[in-house]
C-alpha atoms as a PDB file:
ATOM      1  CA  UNK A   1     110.817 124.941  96.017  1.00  0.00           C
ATOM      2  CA  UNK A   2     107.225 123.792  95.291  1.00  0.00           C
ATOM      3  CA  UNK A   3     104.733 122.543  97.625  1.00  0.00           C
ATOM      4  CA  UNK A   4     104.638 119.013  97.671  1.00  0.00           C
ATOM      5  CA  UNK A   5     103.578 116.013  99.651  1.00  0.00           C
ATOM      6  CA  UNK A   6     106.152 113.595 101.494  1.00  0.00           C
ATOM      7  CA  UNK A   7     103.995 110.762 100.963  1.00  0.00           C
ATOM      8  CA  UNK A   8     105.667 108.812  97.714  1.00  0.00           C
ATOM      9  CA  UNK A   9     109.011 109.314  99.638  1.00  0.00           C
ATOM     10  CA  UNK A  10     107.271 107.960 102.415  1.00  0.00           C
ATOM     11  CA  UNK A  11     105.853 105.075 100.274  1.00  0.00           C
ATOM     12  CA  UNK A  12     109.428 104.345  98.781  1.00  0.00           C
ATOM     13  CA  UNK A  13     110.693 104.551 102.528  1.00  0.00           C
ATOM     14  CA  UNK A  14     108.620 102.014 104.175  1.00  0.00           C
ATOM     15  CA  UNK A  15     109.248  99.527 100.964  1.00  0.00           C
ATOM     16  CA  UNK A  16     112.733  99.853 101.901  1.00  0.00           C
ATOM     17  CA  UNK A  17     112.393  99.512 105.586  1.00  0.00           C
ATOM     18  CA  UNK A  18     110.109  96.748 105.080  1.00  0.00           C
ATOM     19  CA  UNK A  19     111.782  95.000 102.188  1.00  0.00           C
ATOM     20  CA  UNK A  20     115.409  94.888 104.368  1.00  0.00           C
ATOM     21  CA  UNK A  21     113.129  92.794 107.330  1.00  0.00           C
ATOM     22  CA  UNK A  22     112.207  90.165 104.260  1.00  0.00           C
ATOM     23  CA  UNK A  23     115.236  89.972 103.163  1.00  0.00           C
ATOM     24  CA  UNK A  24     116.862  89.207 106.361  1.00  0.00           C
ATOM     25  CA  UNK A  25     114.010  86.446 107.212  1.00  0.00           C
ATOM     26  CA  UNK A  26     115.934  83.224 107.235  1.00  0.00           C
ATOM     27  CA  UNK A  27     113.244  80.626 105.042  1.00  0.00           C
ATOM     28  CA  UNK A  28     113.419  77.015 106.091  1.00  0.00           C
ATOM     29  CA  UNK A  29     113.929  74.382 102.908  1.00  0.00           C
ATOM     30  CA  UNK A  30     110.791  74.596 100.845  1.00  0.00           C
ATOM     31  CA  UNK A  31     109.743  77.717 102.270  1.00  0.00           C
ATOM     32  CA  UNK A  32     108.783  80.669 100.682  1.00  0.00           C
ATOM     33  CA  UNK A  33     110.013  84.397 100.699  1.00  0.00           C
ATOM     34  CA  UNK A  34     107.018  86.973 101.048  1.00  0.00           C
ATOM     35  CA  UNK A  35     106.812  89.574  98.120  1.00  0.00           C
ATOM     36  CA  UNK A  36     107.260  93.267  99.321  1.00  0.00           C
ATOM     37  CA  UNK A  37     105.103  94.811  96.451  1.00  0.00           C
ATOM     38  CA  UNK A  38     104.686  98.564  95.749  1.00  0.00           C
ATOM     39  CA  UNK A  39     101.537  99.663  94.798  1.00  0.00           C
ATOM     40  CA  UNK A  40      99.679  96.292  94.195  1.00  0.00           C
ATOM     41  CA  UNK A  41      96.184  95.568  94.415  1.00  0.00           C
ATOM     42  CA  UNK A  42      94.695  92.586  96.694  1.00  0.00           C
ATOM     43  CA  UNK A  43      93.746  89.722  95.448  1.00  0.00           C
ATOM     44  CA  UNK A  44      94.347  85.850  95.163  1.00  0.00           C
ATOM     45  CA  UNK A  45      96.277  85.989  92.291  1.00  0.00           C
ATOM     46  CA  UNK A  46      99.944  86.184  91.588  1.00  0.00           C
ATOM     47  CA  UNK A  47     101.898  85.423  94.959  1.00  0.00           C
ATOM     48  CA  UNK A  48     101.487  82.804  97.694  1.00  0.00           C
ATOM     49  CA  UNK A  49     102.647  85.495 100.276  1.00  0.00           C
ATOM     50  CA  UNK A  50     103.128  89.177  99.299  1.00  0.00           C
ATOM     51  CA  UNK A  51     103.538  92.411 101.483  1.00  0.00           C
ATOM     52  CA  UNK A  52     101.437  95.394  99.185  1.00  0.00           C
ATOM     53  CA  UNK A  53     102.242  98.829 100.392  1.00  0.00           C
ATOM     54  CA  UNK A  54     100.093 101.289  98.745  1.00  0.00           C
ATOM     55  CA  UNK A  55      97.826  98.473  98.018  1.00  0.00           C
ATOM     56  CA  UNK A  56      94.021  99.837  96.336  1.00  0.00           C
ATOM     57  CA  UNK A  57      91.269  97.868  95.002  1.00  0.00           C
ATOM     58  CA  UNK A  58      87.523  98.843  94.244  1.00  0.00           C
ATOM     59  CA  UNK A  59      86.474 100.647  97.618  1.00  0.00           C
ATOM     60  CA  UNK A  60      89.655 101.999  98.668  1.00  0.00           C
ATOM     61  CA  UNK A  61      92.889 104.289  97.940  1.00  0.00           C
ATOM     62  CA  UNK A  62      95.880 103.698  97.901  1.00  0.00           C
ATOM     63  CA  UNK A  63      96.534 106.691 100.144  1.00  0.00           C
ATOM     64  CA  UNK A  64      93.816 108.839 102.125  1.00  0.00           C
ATOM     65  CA  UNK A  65      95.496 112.639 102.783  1.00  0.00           C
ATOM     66  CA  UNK A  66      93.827 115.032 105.773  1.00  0.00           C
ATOM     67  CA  UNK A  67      95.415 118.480 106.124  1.00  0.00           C
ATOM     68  CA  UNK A  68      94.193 120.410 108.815  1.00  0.00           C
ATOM     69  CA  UNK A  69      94.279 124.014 108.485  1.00  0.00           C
ATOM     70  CA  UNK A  70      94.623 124.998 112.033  1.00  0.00           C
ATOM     71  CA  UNK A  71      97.898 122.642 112.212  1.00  0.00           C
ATOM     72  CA  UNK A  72      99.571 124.498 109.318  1.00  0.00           C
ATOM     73  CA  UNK A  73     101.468 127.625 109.299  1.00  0.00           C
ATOM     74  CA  UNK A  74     103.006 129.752 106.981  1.00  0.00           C
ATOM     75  CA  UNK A  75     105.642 128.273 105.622  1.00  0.00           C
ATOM     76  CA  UNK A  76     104.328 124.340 105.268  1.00  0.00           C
ATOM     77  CA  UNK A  77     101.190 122.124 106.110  1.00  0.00           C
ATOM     78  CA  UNK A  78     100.960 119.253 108.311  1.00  0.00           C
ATOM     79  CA  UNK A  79      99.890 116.309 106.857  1.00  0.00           C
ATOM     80  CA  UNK A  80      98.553 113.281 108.206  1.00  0.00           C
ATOM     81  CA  UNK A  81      98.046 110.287 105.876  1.00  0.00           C
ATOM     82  CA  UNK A  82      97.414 106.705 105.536  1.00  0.00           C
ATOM     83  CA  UNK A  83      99.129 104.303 103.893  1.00  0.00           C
ATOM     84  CA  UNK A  84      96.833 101.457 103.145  1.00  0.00           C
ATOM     85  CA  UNK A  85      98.960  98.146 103.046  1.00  0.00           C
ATOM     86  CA  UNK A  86      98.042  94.175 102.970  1.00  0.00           C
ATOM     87  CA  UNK A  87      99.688  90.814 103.831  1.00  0.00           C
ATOM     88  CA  UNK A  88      98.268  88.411 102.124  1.00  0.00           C
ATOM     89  CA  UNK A  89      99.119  84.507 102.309  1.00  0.00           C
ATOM     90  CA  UNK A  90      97.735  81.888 100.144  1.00  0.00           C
ATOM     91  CA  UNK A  91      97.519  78.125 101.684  1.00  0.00           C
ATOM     92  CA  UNK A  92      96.938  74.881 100.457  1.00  0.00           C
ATOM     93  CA  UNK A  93      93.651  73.860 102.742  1.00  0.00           C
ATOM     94  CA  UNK A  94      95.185  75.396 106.017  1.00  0.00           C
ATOM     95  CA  UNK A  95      93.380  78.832 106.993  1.00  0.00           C
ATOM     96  CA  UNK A  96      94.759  78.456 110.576  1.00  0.00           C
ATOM     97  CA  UNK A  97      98.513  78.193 109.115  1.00  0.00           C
ATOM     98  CA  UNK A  98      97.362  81.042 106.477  1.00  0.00           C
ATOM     99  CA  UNK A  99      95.945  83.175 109.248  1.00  0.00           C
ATOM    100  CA  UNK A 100      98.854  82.768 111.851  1.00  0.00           C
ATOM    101  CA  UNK A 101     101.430  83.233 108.773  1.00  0.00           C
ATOM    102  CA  UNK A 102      99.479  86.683 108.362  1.00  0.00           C
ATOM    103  CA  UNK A 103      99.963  87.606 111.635  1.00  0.00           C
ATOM    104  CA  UNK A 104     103.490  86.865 111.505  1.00  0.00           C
ATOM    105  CA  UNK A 105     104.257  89.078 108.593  1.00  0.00           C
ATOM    106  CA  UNK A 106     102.187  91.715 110.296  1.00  0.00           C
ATOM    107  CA  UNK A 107     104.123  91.692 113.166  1.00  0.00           C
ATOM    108  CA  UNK A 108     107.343  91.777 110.578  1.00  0.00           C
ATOM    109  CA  UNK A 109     105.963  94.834 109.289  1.00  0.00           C
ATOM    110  CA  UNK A 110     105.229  96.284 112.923  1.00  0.00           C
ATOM    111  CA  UNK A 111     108.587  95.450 113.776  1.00  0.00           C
ATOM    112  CA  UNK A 112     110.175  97.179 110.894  1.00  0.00           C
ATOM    113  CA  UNK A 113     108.413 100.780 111.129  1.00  0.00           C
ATOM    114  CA  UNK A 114     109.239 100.797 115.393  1.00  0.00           C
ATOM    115  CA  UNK A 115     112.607 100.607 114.322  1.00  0.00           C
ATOM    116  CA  UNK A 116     112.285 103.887 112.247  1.00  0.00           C
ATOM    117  CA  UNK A 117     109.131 105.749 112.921  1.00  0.00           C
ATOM    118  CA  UNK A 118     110.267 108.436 110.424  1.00  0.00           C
ATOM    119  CA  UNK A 119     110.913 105.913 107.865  1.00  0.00           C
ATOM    120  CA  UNK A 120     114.327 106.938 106.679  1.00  0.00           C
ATOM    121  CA  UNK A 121     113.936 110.227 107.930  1.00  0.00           C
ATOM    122  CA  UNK A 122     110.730 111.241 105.438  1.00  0.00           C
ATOM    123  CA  UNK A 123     107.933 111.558 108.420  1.00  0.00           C
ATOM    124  CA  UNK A 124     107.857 112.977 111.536  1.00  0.00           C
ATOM    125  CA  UNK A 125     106.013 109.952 113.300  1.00  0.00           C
ATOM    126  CA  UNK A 126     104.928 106.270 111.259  1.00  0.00           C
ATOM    127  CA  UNK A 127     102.959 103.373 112.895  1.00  0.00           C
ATOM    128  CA  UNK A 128     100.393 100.857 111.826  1.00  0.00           C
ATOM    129  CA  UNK A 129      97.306 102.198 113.393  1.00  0.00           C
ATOM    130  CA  UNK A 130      94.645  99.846 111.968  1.00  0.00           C
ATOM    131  CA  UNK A 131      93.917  96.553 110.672  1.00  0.00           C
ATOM    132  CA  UNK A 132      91.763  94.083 109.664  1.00  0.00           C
ATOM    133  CA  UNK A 133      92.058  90.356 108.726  1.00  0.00           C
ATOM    134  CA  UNK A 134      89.295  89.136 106.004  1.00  0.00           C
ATOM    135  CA  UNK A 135      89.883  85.580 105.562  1.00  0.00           C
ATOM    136  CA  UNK A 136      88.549  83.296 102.705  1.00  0.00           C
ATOM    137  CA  UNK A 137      88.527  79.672 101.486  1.00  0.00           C
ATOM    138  CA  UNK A 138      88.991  79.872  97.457  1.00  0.00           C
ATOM    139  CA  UNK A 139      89.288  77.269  94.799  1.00  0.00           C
ATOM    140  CA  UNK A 140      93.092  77.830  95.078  1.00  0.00           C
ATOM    141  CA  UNK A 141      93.159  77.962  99.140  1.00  0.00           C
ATOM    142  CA  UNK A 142      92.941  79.540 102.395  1.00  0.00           C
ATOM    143  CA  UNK A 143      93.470  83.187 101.669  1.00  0.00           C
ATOM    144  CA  UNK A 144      93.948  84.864 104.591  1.00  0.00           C
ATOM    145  CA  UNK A 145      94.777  88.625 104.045  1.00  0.00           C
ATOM    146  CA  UNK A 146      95.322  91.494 106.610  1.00  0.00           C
ATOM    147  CA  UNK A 147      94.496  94.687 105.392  1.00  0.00           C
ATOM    148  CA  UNK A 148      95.913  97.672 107.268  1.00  0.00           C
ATOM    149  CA  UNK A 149      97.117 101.322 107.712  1.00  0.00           C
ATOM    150  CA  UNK A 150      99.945 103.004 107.853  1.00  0.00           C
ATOM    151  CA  UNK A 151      99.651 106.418 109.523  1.00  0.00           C
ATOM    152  CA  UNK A 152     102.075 108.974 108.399  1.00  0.00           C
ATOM    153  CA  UNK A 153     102.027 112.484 109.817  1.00  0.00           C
ATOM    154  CA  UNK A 154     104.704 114.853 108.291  1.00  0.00           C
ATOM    155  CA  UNK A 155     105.093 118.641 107.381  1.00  0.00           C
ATOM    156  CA  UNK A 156     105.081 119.285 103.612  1.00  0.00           C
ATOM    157  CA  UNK A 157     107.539 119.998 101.455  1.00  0.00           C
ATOM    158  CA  UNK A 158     108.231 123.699 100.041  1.00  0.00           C
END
């Protein structure tokens, strides 16, 4: 077998994981279901509340990859990647609802990955180890998205 990365499994994994959380979320009349999105960029379009794993725009990757020589052997490398991800929630006029809404589907997200840190059995250890929220106020509403990363670490394939 080739050498390969366990990252897209590990991409396809935590869509999974996360996507079973959404669909589980009971959603009061005229509420709204969050998006779990693979691979989508951030912005204000599209969605009012979307979950992007693997999200990229202008200044960063979808995915940022360190291998560390000195933690490999032989027969495979360790890996340790990040995932970068984003809530994002689009309100009316509200950024406090928009902001605590993020939060919420943070947390959602947190939730989901402690219940399988090796995302279906992909990675050797998963957790959200950064974030950031970068709220606006658009023509369309209080944008509030949380950009964040995934940390993967995981011994390559062969």
């Amino acid at each position: 077998m080739a050498w390969g990365s366990t990252a897209p499994a590990a991409m396809a994994g935590l869509v999974t994981l996360v996507g079973g959380r959404v669909a589980a979320l009971v959603i009061p009349a005229g509420g709204t279901r969050p998006q779990v999105k693979d691979g989508a960029v951030v912005s204000s379009a599209g969605t009012r509340e979307a979950i992007d794993i693997g999200y990229q725009d202008e200044d960063t990757d979808s995915v940022e990859w360190v291998i560390d020589p000195e933690e490999s052997v032989q027969a495979a490398d360790l890996e340790h990647y990040t995932i970068n991800c984003a809530v994002r929630i689009l309100k009316a006029r509200d950024m406090v609802a928009a902001r605590n809404r993020a939060f919420e589907l943070l947390a959602l997200v947190g939730g989901a990955i402690r219940s399988d840190r090796t995302l279906g059995g992909v990675v050797m250890d998963a957790r959200i180890t950064s974030y950031s929220l970068e709220p606006t106020q658009s023509l369309g509403g209080a944008l509030a998205p949380i950009l964040f990363g995934v940390t993967c670490t995981a011994w390559t394939t062969e």
